[in-house]
C-alpha atoms as a PDB file:
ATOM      1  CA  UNK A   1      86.730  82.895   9.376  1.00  0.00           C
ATOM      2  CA  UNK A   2      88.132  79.341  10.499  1.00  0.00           C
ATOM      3  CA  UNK A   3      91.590  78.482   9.092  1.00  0.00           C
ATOM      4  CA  UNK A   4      91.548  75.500   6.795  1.00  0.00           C
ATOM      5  CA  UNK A   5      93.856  73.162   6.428  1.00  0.00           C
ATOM      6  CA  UNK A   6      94.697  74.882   2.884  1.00  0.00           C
ATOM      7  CA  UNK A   7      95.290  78.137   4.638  1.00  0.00           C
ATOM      8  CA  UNK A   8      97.693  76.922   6.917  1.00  0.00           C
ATOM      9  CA  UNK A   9      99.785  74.881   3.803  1.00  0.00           C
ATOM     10  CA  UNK A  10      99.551  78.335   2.482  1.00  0.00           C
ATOM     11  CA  UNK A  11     100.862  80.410   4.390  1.00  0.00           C
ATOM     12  CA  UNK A  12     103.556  78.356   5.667  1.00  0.00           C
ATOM     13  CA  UNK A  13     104.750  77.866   2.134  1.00  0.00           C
ATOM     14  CA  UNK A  14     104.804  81.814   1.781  1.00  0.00           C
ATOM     15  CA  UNK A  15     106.631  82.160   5.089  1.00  0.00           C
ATOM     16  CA  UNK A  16     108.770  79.270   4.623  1.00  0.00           C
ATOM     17  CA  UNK A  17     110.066  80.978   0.708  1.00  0.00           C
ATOM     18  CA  UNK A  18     110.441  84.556   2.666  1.00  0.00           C
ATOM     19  CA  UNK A  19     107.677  86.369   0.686  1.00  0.00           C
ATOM     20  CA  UNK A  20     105.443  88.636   1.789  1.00  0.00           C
ATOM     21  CA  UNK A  21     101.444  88.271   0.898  1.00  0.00           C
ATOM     22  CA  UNK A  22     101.866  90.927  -1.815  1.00  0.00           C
ATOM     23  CA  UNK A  23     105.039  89.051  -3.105  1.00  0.00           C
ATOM     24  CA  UNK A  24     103.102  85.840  -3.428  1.00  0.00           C
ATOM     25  CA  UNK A  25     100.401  87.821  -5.376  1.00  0.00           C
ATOM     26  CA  UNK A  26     102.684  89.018  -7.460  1.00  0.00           C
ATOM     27  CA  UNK A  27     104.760  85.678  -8.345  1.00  0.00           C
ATOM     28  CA  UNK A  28     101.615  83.605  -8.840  1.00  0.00           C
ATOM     29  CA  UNK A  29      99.671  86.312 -10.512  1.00  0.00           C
ATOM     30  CA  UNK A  30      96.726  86.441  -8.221  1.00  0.00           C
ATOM     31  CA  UNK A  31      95.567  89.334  -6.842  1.00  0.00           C
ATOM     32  CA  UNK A  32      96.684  90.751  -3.324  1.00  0.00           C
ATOM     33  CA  UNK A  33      93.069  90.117  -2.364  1.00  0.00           C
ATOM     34  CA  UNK A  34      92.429  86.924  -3.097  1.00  0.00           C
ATOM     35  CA  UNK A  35      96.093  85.736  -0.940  1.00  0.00           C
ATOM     36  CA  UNK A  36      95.017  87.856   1.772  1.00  0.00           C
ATOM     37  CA  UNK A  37      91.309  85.330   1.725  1.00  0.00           C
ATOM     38  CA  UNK A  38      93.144  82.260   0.937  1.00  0.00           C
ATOM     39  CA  UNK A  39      95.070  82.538   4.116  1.00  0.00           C
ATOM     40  CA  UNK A  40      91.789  83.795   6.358  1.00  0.00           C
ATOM     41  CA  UNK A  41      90.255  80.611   5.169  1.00  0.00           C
ATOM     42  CA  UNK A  42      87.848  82.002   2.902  1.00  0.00           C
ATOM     43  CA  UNK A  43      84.957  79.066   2.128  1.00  0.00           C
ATOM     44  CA  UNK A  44      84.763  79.908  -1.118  1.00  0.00           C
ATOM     45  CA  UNK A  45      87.570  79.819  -3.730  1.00  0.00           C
ATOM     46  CA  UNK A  46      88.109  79.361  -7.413  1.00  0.00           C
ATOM     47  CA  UNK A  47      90.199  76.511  -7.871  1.00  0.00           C
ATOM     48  CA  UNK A  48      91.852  77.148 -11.047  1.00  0.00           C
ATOM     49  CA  UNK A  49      93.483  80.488  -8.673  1.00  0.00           C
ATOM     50  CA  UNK A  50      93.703  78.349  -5.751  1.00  0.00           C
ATOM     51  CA  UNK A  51      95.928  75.794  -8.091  1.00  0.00           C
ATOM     52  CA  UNK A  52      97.743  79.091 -10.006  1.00  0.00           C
ATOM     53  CA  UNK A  53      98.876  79.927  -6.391  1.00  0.00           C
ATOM     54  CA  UNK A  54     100.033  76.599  -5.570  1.00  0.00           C
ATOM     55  CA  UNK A  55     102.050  75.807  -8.705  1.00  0.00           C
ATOM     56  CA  UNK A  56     104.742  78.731  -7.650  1.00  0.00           C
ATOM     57  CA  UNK A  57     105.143  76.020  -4.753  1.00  0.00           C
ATOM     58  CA  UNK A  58     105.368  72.832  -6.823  1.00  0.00           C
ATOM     59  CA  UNK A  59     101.765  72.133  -5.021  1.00  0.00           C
ATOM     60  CA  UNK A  60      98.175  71.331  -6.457  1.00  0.00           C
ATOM     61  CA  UNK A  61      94.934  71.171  -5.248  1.00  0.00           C
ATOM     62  CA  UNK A  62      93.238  67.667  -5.412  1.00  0.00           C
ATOM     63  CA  UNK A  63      89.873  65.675  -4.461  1.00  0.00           C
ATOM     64  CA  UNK A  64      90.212  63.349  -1.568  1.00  0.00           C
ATOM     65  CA  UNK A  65      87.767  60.883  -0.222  1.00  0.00           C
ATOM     66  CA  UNK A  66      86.389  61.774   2.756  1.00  0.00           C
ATOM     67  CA  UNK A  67      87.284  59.320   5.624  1.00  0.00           C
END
């Protein structure tokens, strides 16, 4: 899978904080799984997980217009 530019924020957050994937599933309340996708760059997300993630961060996922 191609990273995304949300799977790099990701994952630099986690590694910036010191936690491991599983902590990060753990703090958010997401499953292992889904952090382990999230950072591959999975396509297709839910959201409201994607923005459950995030908050732990003081982050949130948001529409932008496209240049």
């Amino acid at each position: 899978m191609k990273k995304t530019e949300l799977s790099v924020v990701v994952k630099t957050l986690r590694k910036e904080n010191g936690l491991t994937q599983e902590d990060l599933a753990m703090k958010s309340g997401v499953g292992l799984c889904f952090v382990r996708k999230l950072e591959q760059g999975k396509p297709s997300l839910r959201m409201d997980k994607v923005n459950q993630l995030l908050d732990l961060f003081n982050y949130e996922l948001t529409a932008t217009r496209k240049p």
